[in-house]
N, C-alpha and C. Protein backbone atom coordinates (compact mmCIF):
# COMPACT_ATOMS: atom_id res chain seq x y z
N UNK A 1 -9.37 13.68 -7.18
CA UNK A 1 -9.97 14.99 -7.37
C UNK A 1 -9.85 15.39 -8.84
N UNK A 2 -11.01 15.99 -9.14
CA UNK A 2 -11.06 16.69 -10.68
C UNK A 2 -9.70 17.70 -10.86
N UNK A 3 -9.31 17.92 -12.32
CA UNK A 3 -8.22 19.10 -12.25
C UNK A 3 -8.83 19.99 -11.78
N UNK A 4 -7.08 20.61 -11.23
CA UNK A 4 -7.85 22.15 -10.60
C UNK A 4 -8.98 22.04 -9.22
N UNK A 5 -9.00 21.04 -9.18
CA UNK A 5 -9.56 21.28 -7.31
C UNK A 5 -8.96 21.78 -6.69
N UNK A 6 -9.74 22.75 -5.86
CA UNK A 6 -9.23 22.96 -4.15
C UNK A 6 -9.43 22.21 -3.11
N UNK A 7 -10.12 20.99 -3.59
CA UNK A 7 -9.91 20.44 -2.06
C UNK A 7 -10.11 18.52 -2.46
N UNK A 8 -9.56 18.03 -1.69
CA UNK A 8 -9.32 16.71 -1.93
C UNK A 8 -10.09 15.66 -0.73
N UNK A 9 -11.10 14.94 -1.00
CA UNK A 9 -11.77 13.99 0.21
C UNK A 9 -11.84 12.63 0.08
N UNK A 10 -11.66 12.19 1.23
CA UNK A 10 -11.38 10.70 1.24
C UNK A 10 -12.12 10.06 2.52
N UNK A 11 -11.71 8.90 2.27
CA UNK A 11 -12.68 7.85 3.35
C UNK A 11 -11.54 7.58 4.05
N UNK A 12 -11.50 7.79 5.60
CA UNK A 12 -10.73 7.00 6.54
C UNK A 12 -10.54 5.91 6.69
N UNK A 13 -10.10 4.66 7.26
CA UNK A 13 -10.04 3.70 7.34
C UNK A 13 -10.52 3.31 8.94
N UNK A 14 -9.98 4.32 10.06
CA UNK A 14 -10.26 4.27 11.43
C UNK A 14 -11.27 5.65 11.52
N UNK A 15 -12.02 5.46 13.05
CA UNK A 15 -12.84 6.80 13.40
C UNK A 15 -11.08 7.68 13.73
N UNK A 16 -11.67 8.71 14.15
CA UNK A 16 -10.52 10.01 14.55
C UNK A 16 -11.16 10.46 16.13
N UNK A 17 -10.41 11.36 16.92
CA UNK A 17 -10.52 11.38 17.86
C UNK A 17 -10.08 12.92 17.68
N UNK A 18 -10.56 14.23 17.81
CA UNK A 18 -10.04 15.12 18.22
C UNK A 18 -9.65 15.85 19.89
N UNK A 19 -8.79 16.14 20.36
CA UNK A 19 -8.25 16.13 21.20
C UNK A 19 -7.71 17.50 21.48
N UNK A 20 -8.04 17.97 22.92
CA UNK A 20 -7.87 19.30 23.35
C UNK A 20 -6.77 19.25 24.61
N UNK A 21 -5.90 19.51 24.37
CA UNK A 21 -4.91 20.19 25.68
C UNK A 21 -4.80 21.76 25.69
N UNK A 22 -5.60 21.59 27.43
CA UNK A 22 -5.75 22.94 28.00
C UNK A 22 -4.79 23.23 28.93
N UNK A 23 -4.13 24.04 28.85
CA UNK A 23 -3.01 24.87 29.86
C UNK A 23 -3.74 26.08 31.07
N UNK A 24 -4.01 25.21 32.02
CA UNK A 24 -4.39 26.72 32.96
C UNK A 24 -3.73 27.60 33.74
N UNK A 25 -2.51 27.65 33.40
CA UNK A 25 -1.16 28.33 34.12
C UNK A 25 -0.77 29.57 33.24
N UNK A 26 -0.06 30.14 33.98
CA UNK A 26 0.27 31.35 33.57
C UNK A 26 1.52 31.58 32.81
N UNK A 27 2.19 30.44 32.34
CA UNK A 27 3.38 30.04 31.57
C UNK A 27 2.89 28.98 30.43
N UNK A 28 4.08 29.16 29.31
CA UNK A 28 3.50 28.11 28.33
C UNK A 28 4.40 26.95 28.60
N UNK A 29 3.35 25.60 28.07
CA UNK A 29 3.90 24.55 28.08
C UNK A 29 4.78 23.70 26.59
N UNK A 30 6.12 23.30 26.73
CA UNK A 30 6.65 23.24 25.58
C UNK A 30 6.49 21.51 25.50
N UNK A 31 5.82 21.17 24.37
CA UNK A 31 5.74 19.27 24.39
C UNK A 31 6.45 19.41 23.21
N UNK A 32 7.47 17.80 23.47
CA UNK A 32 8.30 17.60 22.17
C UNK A 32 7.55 16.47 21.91
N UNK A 33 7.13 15.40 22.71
CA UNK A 33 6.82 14.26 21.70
C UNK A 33 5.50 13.77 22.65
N UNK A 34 4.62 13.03 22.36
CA UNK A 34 3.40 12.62 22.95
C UNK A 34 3.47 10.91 22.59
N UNK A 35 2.42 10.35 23.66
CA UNK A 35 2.07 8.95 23.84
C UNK A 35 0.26 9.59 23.97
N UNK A 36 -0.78 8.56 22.96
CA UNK A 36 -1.84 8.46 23.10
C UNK A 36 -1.92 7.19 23.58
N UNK A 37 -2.86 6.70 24.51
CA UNK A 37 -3.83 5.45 24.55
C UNK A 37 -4.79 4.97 24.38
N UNK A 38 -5.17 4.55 23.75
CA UNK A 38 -6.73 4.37 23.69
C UNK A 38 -7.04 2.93 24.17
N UNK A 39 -7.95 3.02 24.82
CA UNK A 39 -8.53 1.52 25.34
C UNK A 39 -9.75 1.51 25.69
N UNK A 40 -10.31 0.19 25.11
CA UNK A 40 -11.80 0.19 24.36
C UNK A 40 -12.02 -1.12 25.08
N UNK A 41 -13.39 -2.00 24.78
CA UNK A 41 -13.57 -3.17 25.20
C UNK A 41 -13.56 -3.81 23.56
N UNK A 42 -13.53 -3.36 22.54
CA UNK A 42 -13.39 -4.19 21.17
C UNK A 42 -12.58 -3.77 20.19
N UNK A 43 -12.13 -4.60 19.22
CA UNK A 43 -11.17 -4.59 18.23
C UNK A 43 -11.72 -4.12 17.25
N UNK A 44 -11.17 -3.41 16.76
CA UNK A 44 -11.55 -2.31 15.29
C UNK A 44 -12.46 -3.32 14.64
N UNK A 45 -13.26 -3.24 13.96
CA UNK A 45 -13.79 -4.22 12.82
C UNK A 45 -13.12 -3.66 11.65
N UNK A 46 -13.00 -5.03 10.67
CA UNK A 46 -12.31 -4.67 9.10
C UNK A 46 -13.09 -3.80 8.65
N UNK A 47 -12.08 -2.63 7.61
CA UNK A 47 -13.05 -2.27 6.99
C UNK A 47 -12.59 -2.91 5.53
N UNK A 48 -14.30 -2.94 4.49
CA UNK A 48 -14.18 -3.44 3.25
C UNK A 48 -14.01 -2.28 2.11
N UNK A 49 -13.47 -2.19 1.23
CA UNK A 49 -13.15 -1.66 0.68
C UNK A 49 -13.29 -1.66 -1.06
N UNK A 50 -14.41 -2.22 -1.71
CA UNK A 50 -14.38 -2.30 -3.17
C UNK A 50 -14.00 -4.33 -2.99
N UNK A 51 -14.64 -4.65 -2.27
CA UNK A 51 -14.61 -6.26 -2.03
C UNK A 51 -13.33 -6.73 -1.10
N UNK A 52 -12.33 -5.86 -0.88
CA UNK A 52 -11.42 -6.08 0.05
C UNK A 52 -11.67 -5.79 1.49
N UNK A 53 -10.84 -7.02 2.00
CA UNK A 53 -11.20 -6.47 3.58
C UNK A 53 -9.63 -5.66 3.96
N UNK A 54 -9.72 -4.71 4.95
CA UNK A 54 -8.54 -3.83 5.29
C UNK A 54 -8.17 -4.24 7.47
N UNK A 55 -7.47 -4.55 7.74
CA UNK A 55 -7.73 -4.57 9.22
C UNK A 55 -6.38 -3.12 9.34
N UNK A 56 -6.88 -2.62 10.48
CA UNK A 56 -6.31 -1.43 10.69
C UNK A 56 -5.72 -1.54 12.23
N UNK A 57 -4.64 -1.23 11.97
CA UNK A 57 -3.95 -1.56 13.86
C UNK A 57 -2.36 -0.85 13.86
N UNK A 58 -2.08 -0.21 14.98
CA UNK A 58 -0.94 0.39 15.38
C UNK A 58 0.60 -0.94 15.35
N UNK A 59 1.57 -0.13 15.48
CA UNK A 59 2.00 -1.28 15.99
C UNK A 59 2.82 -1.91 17.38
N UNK A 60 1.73 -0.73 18.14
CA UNK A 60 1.66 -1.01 19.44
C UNK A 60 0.10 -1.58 19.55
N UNK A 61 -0.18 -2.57 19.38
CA UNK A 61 -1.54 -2.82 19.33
C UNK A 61 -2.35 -4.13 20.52
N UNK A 62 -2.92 -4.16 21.48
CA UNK A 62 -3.47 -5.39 21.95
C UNK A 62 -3.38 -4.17 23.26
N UNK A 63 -3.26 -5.58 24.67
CA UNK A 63 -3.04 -4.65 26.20
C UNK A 63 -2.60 -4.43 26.09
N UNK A 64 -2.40 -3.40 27.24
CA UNK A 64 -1.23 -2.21 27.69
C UNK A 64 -1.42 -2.40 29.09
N UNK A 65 -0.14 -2.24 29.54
CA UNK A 65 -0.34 -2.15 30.97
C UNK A 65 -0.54 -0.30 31.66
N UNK A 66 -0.66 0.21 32.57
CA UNK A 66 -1.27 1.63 32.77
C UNK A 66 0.22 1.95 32.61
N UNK A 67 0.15 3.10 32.48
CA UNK A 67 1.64 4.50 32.89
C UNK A 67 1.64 5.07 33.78
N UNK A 68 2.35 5.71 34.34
CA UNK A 68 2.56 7.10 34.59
C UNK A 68 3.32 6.50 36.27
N UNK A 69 3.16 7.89 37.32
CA UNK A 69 4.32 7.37 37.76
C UNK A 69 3.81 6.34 39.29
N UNK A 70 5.27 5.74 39.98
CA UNK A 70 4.82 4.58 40.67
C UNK A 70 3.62 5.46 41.72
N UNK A 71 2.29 4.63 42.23
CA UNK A 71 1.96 5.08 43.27
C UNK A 71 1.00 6.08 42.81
N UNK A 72 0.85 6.59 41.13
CA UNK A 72 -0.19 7.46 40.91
C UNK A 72 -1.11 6.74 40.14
N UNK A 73 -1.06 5.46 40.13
CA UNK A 73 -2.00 4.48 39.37
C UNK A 73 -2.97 4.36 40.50
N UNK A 74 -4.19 4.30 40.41
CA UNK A 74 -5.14 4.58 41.68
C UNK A 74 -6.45 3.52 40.79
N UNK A 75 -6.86 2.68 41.51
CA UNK A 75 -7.94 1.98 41.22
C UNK A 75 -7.93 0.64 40.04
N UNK A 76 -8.75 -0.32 39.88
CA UNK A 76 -8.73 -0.97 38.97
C UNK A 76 -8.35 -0.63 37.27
N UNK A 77 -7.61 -1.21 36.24
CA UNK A 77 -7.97 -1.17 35.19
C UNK A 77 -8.35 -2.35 34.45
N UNK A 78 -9.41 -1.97 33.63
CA UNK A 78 -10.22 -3.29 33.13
C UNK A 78 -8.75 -2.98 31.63
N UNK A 79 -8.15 -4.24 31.31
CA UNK A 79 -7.22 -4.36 30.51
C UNK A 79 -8.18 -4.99 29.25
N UNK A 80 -8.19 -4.94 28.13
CA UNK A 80 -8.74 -5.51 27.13
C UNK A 80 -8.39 -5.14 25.46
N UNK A 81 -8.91 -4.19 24.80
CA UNK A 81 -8.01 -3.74 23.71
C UNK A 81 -7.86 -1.94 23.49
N UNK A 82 -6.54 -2.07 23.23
CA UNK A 82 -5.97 -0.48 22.84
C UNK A 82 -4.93 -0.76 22.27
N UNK A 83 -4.66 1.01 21.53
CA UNK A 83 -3.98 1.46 20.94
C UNK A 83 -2.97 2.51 21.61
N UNK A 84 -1.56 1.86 21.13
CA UNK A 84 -0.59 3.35 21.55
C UNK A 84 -0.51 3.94 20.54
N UNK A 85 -0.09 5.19 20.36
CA UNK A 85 0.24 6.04 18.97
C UNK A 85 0.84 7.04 19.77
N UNK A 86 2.97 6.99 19.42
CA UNK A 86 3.30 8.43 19.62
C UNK A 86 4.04 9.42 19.08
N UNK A 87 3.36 10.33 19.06
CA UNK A 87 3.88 11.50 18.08
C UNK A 87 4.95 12.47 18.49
N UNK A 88 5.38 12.40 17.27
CA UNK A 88 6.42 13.44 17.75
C UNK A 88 5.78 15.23 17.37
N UNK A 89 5.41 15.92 18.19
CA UNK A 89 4.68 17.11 17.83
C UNK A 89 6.03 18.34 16.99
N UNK A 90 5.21 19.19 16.23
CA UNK A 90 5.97 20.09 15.02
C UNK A 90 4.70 21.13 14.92
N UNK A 91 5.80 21.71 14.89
CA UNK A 91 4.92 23.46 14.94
C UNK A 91 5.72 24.07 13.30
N UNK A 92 4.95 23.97 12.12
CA UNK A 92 5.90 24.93 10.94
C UNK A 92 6.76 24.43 10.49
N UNK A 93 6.96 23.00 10.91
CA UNK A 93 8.18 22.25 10.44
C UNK A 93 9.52 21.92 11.48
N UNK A 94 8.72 23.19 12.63
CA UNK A 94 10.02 22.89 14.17
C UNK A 94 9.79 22.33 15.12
N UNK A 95 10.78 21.51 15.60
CA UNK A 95 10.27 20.55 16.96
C UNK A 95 9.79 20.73 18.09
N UNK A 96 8.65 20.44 18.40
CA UNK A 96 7.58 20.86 19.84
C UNK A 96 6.48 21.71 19.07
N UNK A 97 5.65 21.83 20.02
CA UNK A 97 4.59 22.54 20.27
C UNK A 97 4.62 23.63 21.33
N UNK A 98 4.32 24.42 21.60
CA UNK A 98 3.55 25.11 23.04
C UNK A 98 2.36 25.31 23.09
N UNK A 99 2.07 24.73 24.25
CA UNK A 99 0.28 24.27 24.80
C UNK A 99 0.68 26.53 25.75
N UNK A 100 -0.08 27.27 24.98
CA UNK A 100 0.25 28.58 25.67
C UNK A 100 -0.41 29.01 26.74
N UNK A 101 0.15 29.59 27.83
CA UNK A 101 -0.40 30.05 29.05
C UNK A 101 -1.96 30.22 28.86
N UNK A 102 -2.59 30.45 29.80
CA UNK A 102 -3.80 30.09 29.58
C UNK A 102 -4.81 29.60 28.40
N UNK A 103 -4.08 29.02 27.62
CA UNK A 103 -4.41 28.56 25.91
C UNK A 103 -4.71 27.22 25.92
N UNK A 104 -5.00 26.52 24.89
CA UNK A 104 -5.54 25.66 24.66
C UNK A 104 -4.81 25.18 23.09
N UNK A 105 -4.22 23.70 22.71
CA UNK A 105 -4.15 23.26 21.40
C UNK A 105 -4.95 21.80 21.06
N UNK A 106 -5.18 22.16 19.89
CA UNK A 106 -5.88 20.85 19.31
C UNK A 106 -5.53 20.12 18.61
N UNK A 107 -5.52 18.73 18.15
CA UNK A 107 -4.93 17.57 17.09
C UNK A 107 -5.84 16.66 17.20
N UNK A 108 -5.93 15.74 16.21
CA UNK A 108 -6.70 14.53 15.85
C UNK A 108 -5.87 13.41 15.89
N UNK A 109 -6.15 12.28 16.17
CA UNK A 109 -5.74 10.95 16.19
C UNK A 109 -6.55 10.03 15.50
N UNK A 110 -6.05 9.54 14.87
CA UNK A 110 -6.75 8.05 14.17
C UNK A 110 -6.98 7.30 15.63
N UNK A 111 -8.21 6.23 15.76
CA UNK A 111 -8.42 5.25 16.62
C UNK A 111 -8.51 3.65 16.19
N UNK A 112 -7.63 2.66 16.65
CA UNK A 112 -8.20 1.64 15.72
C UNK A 112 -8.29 0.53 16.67
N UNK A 113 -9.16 0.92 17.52
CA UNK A 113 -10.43 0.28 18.83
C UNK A 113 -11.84 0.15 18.33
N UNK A 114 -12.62 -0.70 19.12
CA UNK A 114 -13.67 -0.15 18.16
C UNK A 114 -14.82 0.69 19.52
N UNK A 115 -14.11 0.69 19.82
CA UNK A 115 -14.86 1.79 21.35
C UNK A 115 -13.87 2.33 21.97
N UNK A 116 -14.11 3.30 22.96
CA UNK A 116 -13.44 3.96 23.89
C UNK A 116 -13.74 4.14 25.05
N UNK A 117 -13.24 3.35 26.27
CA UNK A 117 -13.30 3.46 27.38
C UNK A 117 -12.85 4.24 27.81
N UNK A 118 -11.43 4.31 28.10
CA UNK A 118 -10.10 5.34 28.71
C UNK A 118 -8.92 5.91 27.54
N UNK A 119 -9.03 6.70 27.96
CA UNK A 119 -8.02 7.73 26.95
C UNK A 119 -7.26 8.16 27.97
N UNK A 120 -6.09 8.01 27.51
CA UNK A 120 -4.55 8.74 28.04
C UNK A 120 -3.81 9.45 27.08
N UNK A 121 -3.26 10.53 27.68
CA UNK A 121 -2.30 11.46 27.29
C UNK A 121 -0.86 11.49 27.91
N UNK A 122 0.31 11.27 27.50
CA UNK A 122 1.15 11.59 28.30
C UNK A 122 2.07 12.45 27.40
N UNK A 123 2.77 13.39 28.03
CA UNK A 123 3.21 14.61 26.96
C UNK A 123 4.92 14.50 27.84
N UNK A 124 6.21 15.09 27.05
CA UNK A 124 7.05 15.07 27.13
C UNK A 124 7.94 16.34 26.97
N UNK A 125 8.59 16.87 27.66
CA UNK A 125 9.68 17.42 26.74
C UNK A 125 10.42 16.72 25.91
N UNK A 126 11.96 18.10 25.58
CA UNK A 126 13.08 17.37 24.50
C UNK A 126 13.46 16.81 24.81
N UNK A 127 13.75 16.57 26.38
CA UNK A 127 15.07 15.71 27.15
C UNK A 127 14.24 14.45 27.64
N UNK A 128 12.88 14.64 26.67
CA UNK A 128 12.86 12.99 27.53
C UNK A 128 11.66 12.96 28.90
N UNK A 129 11.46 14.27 29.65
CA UNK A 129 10.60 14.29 30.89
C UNK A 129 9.72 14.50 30.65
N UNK A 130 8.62 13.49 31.50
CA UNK A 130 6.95 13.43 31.69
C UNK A 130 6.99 15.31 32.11
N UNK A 131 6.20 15.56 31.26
CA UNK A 131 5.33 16.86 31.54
C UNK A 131 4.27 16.68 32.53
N UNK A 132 3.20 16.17 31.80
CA UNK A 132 1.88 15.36 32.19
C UNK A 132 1.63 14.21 31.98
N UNK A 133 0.84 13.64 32.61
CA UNK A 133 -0.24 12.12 32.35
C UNK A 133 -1.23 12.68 33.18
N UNK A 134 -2.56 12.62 31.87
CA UNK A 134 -3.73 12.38 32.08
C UNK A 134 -4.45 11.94 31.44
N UNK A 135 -5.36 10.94 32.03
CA UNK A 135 -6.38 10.26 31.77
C UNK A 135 -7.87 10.82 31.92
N UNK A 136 -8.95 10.26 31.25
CA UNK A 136 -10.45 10.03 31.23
C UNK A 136 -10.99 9.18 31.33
N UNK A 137 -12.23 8.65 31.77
CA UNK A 137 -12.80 7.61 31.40
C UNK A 137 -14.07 8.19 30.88
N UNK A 138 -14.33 7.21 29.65
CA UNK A 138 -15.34 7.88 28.93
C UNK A 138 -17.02 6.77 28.89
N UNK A 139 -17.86 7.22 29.16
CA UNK A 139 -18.95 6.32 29.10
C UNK A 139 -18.85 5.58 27.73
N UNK A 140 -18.32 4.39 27.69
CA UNK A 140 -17.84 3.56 26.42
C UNK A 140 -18.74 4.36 24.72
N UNK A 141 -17.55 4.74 24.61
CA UNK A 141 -18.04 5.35 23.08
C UNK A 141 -18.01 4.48 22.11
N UNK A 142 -18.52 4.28 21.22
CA UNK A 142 -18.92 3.33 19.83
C UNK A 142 -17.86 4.27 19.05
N UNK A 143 -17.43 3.44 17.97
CA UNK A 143 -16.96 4.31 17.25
C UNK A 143 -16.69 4.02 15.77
N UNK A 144 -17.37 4.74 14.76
CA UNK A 144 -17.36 4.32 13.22
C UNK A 144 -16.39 4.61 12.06
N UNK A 145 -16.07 3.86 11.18
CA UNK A 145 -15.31 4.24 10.70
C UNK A 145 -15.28 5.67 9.66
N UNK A 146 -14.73 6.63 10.07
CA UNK A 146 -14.28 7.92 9.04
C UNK A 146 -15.36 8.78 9.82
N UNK A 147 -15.25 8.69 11.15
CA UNK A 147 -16.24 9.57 11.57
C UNK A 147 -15.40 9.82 12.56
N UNK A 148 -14.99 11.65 13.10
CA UNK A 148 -14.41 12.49 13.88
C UNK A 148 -15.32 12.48 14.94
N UNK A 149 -14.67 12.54 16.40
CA UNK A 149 -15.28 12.49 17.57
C UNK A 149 -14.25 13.65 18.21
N UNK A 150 -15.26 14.22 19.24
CA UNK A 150 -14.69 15.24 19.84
C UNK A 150 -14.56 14.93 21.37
N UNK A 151 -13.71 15.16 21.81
CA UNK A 151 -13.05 14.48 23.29
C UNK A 151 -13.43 15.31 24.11
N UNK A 152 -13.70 15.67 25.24
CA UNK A 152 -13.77 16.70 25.97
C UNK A 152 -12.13 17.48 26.43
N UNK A 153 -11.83 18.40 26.98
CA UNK A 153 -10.35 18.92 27.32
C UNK A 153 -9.76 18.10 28.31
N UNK A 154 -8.76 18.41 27.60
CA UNK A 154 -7.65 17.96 29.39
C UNK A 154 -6.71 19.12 30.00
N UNK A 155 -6.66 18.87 30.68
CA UNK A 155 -6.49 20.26 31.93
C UNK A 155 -5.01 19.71 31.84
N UNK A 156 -3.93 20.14 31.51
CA UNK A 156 -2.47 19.27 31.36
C UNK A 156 -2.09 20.37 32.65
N UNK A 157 -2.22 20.50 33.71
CA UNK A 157 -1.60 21.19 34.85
C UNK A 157 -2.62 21.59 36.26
């Protein structure tokens, strides 16, 4: 950026994924740390960069087997390529988030799939306990590099 800018832009390396957790309860929900999944039917393609090639990958990266708990796994999963990524969520610099009573919060994720089949969420408290797991399946999304995609909500209750 020139001196004295206000604002600074750059090229991603992966697409992004913005992501909505909706609370429809009448209490707020407190998440300390999160698990994303993403699972696609293809592997990121390199990106090039000024004659360089860049490959971009988690380092939870390839299959995954499903989550969540015994007996709530229901139906086939086509296994092929995804990404884990998990965050530890911060509100101001303090640990957790609250998803607020009838409220809604938002965050972005890097993706480094090169489509999106199924997306998972699984959210945590401090001590460690599944809040939620939920999943989507998405009519296989394409996905380019440095380009933001908007997810539809998830209903975390």
């Amino acid at each position: 950026a020139d001196a004295n800018a206000t604002s600074l832009y750059f090229d991603h390396l992966t697409a992004g994924l913005r992501l909505t957790l909706a609370n429809g309860s009448g209490t707020g929900i407190a998440v300390d740390h999160m698990k994303v999944v993403v699972q696609g039917t293809a592997a990121a393609p390199a990106v090039t960069i000024d004659g360089v090639n860049y490959t971009v990958a988690w380092a939870v990266q390839g299959p995954t087997t499903p989550n969540g708990d015994v007996g709530g796994i229901v139906g086939d999963r086509e296994v092929t390529y995804s990404s884990e990524m998990n965050f530890q969520m911060q509100t101001s610099g303090t640990a957790g988030v609250t998803v607020p009573a009838g409220g809604n919060i938002q965050f972005c994720v890097p993706a480094t799939v090169g489509d999106v089949k199924r997306l998972s969420v699984t959210g945590y408290d401090a001590a460690g306990q599944q809040l939620f797991a939920k999943s989507k399946v998405l009519d296989t999304l394409d996905l380019a590099v440095n380009h933001m995609y908007n997810i539809p909500s998830f209903n975390i209750n």
